[in-house]
C-alpha atoms as a PDB file:
ATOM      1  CA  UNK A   1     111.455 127.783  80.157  1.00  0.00           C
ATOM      2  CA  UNK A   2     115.009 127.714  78.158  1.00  0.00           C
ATOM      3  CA  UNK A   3     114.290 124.236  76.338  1.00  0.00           C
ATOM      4  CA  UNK A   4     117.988 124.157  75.187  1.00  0.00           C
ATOM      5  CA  UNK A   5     119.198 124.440  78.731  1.00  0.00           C
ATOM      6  CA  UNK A   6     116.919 121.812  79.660  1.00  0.00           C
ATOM      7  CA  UNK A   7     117.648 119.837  77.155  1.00  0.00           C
ATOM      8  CA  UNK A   8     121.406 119.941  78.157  1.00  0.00           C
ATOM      9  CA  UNK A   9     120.529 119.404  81.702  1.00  0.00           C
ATOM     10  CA  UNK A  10     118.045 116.241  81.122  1.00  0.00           C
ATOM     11  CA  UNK A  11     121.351 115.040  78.842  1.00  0.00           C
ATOM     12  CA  UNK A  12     123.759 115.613  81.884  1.00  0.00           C
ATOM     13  CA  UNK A  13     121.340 113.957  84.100  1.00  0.00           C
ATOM     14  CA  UNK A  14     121.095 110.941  81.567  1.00  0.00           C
ATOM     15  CA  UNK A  15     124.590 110.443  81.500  1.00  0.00           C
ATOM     16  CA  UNK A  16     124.681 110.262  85.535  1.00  0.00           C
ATOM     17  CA  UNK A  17     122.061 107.446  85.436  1.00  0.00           C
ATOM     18  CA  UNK A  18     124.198 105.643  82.881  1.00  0.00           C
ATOM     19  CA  UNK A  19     127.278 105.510  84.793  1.00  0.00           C
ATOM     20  CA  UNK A  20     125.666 105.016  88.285  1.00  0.00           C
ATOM     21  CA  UNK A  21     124.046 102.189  86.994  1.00  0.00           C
ATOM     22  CA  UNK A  22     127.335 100.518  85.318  1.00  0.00           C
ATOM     23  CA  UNK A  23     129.087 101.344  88.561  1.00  0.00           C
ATOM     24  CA  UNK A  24     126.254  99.196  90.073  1.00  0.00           C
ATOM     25  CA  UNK A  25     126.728  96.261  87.510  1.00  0.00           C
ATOM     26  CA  UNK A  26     130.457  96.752  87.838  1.00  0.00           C
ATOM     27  CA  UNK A  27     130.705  96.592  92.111  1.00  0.00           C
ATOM     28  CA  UNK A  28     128.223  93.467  91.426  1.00  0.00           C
ATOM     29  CA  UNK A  29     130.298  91.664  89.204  1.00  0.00           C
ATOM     30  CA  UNK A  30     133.813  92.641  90.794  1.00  0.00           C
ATOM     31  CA  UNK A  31     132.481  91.239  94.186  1.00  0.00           C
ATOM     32  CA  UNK A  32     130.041  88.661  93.299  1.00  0.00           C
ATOM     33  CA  UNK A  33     126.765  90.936  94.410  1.00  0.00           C
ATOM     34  CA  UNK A  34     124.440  90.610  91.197  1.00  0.00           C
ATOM     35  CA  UNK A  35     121.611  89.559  92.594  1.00  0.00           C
ATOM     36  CA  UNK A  36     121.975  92.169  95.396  1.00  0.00           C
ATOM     37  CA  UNK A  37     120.071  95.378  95.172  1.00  0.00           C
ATOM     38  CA  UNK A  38     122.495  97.290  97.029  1.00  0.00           C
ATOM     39  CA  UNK A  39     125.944  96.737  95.289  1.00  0.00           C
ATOM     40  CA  UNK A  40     126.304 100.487  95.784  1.00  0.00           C
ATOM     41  CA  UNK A  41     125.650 100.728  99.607  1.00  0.00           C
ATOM     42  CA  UNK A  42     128.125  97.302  99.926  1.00  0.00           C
ATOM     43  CA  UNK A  43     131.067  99.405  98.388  1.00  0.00           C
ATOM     44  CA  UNK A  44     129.994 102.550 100.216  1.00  0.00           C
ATOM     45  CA  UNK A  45     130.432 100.749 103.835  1.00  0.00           C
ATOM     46  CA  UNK A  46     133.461  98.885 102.179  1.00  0.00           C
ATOM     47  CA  UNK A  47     135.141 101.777 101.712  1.00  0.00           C
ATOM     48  CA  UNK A  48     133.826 103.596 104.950  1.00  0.00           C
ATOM     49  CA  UNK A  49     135.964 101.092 106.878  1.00  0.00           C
ATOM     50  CA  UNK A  50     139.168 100.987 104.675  1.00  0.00           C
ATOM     51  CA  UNK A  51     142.747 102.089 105.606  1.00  0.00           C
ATOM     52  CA  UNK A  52     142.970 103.869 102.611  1.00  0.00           C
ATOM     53  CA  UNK A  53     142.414 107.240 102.651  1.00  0.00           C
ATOM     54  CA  UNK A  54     141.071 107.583  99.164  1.00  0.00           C
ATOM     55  CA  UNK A  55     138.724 105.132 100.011  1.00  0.00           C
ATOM     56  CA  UNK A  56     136.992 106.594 102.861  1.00  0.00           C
ATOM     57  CA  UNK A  57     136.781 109.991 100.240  1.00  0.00           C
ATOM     58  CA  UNK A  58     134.858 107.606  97.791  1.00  0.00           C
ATOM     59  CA  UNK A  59     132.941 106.563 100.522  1.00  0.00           C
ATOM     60  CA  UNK A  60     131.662 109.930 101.394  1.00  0.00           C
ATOM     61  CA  UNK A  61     131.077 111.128  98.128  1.00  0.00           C
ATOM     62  CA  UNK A  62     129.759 107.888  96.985  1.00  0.00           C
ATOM     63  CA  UNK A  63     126.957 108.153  99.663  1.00  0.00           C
ATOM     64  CA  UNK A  64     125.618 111.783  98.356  1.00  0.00           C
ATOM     65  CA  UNK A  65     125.428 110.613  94.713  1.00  0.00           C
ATOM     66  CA  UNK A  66     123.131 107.672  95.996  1.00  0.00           C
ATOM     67  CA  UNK A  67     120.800 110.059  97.288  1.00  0.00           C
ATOM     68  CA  UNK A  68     121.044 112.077  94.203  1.00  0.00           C
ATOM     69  CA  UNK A  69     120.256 109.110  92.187  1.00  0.00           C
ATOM     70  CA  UNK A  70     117.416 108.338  94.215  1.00  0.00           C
ATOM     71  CA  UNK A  71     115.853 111.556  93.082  1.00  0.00           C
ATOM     72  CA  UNK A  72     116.174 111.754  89.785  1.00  0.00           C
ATOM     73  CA  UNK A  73     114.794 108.226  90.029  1.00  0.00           C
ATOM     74  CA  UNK A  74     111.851 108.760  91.698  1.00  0.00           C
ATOM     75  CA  UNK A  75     111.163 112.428  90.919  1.00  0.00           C
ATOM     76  CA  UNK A  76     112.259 112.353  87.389  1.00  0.00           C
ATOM     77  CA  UNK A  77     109.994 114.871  85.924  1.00  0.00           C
ATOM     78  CA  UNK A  78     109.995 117.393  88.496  1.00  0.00           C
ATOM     79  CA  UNK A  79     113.811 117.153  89.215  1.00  0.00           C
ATOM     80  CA  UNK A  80     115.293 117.184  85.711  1.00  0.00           C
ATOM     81  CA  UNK A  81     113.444 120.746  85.528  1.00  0.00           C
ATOM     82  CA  UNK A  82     115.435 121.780  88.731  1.00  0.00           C
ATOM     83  CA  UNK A  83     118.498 120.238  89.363  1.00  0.00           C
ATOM     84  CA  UNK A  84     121.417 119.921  87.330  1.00  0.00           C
ATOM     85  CA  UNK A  85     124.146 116.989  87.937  1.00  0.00           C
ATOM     86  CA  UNK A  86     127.389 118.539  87.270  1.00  0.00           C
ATOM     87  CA  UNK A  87     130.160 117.523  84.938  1.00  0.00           C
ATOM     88  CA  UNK A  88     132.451 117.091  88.495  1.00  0.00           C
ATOM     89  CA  UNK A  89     129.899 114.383  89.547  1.00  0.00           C
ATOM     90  CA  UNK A  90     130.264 113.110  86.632  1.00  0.00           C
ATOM     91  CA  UNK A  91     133.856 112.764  86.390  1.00  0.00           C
ATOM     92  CA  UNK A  92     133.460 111.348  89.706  1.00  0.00           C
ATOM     93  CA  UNK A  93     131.938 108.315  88.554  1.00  0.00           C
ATOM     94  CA  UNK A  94     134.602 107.908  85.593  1.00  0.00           C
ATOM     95  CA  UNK A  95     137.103 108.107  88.085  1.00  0.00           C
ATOM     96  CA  UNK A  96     135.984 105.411  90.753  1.00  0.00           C
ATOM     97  CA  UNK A  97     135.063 103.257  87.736  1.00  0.00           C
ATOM     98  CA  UNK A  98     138.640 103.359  86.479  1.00  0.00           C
ATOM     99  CA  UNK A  99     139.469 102.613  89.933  1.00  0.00           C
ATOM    100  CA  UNK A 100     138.097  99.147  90.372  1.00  0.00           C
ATOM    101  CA  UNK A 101     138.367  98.525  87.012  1.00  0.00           C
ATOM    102  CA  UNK A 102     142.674  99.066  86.958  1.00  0.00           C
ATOM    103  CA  UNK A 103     143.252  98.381  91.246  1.00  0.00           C
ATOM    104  CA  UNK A 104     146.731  99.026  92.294  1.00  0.00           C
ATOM    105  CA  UNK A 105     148.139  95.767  93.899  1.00  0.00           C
ATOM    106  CA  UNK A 106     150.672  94.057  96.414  1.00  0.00           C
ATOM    107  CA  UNK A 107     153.643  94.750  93.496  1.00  0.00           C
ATOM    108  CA  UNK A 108     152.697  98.326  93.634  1.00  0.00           C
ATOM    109  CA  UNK A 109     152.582  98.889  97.341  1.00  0.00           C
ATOM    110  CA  UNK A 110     154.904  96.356  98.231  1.00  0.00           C
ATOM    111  CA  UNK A 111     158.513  96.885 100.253  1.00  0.00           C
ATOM    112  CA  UNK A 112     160.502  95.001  97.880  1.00  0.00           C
ATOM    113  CA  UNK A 113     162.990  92.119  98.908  1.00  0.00           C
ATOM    114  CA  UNK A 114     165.851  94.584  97.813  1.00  0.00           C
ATOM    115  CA  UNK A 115     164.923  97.380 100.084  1.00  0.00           C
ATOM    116  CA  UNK A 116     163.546  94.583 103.413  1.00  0.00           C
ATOM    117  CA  UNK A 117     165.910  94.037 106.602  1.00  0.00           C
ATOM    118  CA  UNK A 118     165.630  90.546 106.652  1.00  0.00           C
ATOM    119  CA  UNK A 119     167.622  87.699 108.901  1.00  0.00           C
ATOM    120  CA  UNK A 120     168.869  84.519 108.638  1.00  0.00           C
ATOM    121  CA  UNK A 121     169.516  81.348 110.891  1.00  0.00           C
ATOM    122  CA  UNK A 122     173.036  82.208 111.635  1.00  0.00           C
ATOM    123  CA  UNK A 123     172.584  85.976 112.453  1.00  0.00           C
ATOM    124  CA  UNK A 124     172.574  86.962 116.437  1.00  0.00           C
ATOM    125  CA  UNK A 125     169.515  87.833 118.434  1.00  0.00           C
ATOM    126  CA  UNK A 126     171.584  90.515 119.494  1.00  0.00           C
ATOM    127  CA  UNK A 127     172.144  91.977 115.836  1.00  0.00           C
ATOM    128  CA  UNK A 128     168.329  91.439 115.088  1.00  0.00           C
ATOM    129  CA  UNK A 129     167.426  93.507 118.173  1.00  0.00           C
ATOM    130  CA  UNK A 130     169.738  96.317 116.999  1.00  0.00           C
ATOM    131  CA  UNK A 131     167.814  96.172 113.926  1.00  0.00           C
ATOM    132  CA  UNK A 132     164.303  96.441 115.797  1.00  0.00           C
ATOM    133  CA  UNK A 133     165.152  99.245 117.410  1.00  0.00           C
ATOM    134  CA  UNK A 134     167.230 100.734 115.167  1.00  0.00           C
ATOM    135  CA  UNK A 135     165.802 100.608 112.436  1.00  0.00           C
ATOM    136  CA  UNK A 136     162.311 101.183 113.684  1.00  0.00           C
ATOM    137  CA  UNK A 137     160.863  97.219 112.389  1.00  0.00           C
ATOM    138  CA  UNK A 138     158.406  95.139 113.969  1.00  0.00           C
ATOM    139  CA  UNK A 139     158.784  92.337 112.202  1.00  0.00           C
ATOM    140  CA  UNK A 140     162.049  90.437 110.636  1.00  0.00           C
ATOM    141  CA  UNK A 141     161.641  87.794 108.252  1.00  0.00           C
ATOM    142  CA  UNK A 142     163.926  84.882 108.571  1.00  0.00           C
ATOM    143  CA  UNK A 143     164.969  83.838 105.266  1.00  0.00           C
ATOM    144  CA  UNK A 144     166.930  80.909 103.947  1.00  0.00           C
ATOM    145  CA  UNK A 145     169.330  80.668 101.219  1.00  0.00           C
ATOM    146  CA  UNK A 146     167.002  80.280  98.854  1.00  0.00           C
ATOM    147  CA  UNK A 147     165.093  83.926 100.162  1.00  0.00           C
ATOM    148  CA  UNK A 148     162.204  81.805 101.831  1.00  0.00           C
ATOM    149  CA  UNK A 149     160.521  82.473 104.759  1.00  0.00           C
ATOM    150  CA  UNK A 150     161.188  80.353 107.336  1.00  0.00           C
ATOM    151  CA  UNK A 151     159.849  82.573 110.281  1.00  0.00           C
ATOM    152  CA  UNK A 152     159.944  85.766 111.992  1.00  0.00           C
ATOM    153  CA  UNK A 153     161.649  87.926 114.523  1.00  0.00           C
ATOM    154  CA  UNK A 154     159.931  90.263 116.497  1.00  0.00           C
ATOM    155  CA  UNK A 155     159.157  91.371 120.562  1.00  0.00           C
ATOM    156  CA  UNK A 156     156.257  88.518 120.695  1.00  0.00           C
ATOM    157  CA  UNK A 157     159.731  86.019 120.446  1.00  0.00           C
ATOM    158  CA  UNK A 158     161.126  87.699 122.973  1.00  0.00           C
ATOM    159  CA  UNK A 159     158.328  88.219 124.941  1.00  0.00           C
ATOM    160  CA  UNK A 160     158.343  84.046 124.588  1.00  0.00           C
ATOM    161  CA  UNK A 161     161.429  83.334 124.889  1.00  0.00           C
ATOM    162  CA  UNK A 162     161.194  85.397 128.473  1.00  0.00           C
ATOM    163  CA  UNK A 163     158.467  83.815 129.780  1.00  0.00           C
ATOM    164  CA  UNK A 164     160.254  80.728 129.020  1.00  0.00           C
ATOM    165  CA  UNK A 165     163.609  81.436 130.667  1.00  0.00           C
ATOM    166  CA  UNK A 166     165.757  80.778 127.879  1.00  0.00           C
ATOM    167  CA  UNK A 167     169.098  82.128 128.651  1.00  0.00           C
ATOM    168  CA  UNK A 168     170.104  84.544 125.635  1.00  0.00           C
ATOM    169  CA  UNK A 169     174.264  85.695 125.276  1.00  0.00           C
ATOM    170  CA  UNK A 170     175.511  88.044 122.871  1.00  0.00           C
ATOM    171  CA  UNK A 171     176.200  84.787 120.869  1.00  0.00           C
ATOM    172  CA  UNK A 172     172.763  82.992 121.011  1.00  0.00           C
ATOM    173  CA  UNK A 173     171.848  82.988 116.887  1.00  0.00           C
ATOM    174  CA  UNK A 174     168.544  82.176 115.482  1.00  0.00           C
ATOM    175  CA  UNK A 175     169.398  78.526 114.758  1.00  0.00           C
ATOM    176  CA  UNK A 176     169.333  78.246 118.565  1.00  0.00           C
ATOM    177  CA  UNK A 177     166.096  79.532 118.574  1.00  0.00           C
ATOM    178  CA  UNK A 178     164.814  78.808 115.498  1.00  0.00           C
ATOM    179  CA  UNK A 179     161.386  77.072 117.272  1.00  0.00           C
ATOM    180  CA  UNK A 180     160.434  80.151 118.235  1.00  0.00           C
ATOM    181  CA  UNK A 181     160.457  82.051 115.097  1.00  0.00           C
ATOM    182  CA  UNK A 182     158.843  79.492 112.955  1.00  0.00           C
ATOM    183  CA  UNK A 183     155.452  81.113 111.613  1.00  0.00           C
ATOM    184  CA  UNK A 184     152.948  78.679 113.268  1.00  0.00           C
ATOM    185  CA  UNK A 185     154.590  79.217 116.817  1.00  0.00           C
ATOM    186  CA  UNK A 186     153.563  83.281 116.840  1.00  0.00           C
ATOM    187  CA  UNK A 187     151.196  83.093 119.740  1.00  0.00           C
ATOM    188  CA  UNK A 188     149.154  86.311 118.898  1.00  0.00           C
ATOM    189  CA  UNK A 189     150.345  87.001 115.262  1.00  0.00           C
ATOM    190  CA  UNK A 190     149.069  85.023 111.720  1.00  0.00           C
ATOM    191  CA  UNK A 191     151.311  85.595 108.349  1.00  0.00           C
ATOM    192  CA  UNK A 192     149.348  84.853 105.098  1.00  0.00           C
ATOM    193  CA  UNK A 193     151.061  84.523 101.824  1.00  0.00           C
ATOM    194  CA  UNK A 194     149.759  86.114  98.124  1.00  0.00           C
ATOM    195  CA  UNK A 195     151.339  86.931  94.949  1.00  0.00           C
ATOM    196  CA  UNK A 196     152.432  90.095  93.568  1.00  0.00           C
ATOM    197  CA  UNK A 197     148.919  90.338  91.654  1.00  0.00           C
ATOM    198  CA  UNK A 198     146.683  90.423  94.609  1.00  0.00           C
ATOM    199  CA  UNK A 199     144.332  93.493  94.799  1.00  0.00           C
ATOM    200  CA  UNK A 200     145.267  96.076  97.191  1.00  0.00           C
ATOM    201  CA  UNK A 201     141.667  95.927  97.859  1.00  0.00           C
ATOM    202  CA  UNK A 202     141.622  91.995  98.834  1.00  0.00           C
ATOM    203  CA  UNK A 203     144.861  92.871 101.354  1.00  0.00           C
ATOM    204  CA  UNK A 204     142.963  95.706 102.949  1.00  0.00           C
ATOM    205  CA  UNK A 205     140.148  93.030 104.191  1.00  0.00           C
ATOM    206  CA  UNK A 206     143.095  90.954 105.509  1.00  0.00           C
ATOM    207  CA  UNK A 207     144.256  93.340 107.565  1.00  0.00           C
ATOM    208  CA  UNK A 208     140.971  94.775 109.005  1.00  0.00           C
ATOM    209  CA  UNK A 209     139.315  91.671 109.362  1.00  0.00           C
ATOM    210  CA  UNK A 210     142.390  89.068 110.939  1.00  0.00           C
ATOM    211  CA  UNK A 211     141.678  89.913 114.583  1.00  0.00           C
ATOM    212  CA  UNK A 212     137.697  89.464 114.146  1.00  0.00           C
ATOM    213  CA  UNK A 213     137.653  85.665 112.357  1.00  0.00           C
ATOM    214  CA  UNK A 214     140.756  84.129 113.795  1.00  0.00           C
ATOM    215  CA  UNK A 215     141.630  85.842 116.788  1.00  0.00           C
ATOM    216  CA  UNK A 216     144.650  86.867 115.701  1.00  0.00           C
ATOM    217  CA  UNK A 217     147.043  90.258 114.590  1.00  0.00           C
ATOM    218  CA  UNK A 218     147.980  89.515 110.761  1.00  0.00           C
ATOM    219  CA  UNK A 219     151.056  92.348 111.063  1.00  0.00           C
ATOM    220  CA  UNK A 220     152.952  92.048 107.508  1.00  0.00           C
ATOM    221  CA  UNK A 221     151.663  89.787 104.406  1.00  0.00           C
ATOM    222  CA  UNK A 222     154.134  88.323 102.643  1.00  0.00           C
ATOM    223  CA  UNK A 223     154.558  88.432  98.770  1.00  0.00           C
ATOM    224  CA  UNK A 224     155.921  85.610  96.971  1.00  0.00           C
ATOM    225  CA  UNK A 225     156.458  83.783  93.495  1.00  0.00           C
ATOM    226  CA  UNK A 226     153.979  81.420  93.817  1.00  0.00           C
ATOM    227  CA  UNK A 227     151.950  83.249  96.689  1.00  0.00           C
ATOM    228  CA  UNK A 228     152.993  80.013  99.144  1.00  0.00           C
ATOM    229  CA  UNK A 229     155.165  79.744 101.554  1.00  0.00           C
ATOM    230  CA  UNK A 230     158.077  77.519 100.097  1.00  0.00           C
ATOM    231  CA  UNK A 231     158.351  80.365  97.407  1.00  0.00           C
ATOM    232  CA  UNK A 232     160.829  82.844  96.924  1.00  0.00           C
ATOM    233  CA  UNK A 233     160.202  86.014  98.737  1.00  0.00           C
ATOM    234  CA  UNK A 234     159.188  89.117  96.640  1.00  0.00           C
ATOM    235  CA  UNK A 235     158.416  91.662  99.028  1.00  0.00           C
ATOM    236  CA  UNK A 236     156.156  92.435 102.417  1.00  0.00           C
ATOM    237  CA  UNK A 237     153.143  94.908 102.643  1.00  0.00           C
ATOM    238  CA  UNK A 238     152.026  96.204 105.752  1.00  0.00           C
ATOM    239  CA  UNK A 239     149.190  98.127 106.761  1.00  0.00           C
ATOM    240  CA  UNK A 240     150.776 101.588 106.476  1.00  0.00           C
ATOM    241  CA  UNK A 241     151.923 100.803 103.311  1.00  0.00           C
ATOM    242  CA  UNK A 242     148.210 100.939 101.985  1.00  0.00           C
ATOM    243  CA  UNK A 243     147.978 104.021 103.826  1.00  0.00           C
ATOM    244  CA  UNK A 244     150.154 105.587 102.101  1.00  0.00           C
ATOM    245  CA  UNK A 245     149.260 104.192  98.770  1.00  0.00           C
ATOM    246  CA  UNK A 246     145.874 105.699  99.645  1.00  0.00           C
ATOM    247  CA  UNK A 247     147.441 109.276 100.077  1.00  0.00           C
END
């Protein structure tokens, strides 16, 4: 046997345990799971059901190092004779490490106020439609003069506003409306409210997990100053926006 290649390898293999096991101590601490024995299995079916791409890589990848763990583990003094962890696997680790350690967040994936179509009270239904179609939007925040969010525009308000017979002209502005737009009268849709230091991560459960524990769609998450409502609006992040952060 070449003792200075297995001495290299047994050194490779050391440094894998190392960093698996302060990935462990690091998913346990970042998402309060250290007394749980299976921090690494949490983040691996985390990440299986993300929107972000990247995520759903880690996930995969994340899934075959657990298994090599598990064998250098258990069959430690056959294994390091045989196998070889590679300085890719490695890096791996380094990599996903830096990743929860430094997340991107809502400032970083965010559509900034400056670049958002946005309404206001006095503005037409009629303009705000063009703008939906258009323009492609789902949703339009209403804003007041102090950049607020006072509700939102979208086809649920028409839908509404439908079933209720209201008679709509080429004149009819939000003001007239403005009952219908207010956040807590969205029938099937929830708007939350965070600050531009939220975790990417933390947004990501949001949005997969709305429909499940209140029954509702949560569409677009607002980002403000103070992460409440009667605070200046910042931004919006929607779901393909962490898509495309994870790309």
């Amino acid at each position: 046997m070449d003792y200075g290649k297995a001495t290299i390898i047994m050194k490779n293999n050391r440094e894998f345990i190392r960093k698996y096991n302060e990935l462990d101590c690091l998913i346990g601490e970042k998402f309060n799971r250290e007394n749980d024995d299976s921090s690494i299995y949490f983040l691996i079916n985390k990440y299986r059901r993300s929107r972000i791409e990247k995520e759903r890589i880690y996930s995969t990848k994340l899934d075959s190092i657990r298994k090599i763990r598990n064998l250098l583990v258990h069959e430690s003094g056959v294994i390091d004779e045989l196998f070889e962890v590679s300085d890719d696997v490695v890096a791996f680790l380094d990599e996903l490490l830096n990743y929860l350690r430094n997340p991107a967040r809502a400032k970083d994936v965010m559509t900034p106020l400056s670049k958002l179509i946005y309404g206001t009270e006095s503005d037409t239904l009629y303009y705000l439609i063009e703008k939906i179609i258009k323009d492609g939007v789902s949703n339009i925040p209403i804003l007041n003069d102090k950049k607020e969010v006072i509700g939102v525009f979208n086809s649920d308000v028409l839908l509404t506003l439908s079933i209720d017979e209201l008679k709509i002209t080429k004149d009819t502005k939000i003001k007239d409306i403005f009952d219908y737009v207010r956040l807590n009268k969205q029938i099937n849709l929830r708007f939350i409210f965070v600050t531009s230091d939220y975790e990417i991560d933390v947004l990501n459960d949001y949005f997969a997990f709305s429909k499940e524990q209140y029954k509702k769609r949560l569409p677009i998450i607002f980002v403000s100053v103070s992460g409440k409502e009667n605070s200046q609006l910042l931004g919006i992040v929607s779901p393909i926006d962490l898509i495309r952060k994870g790309q």
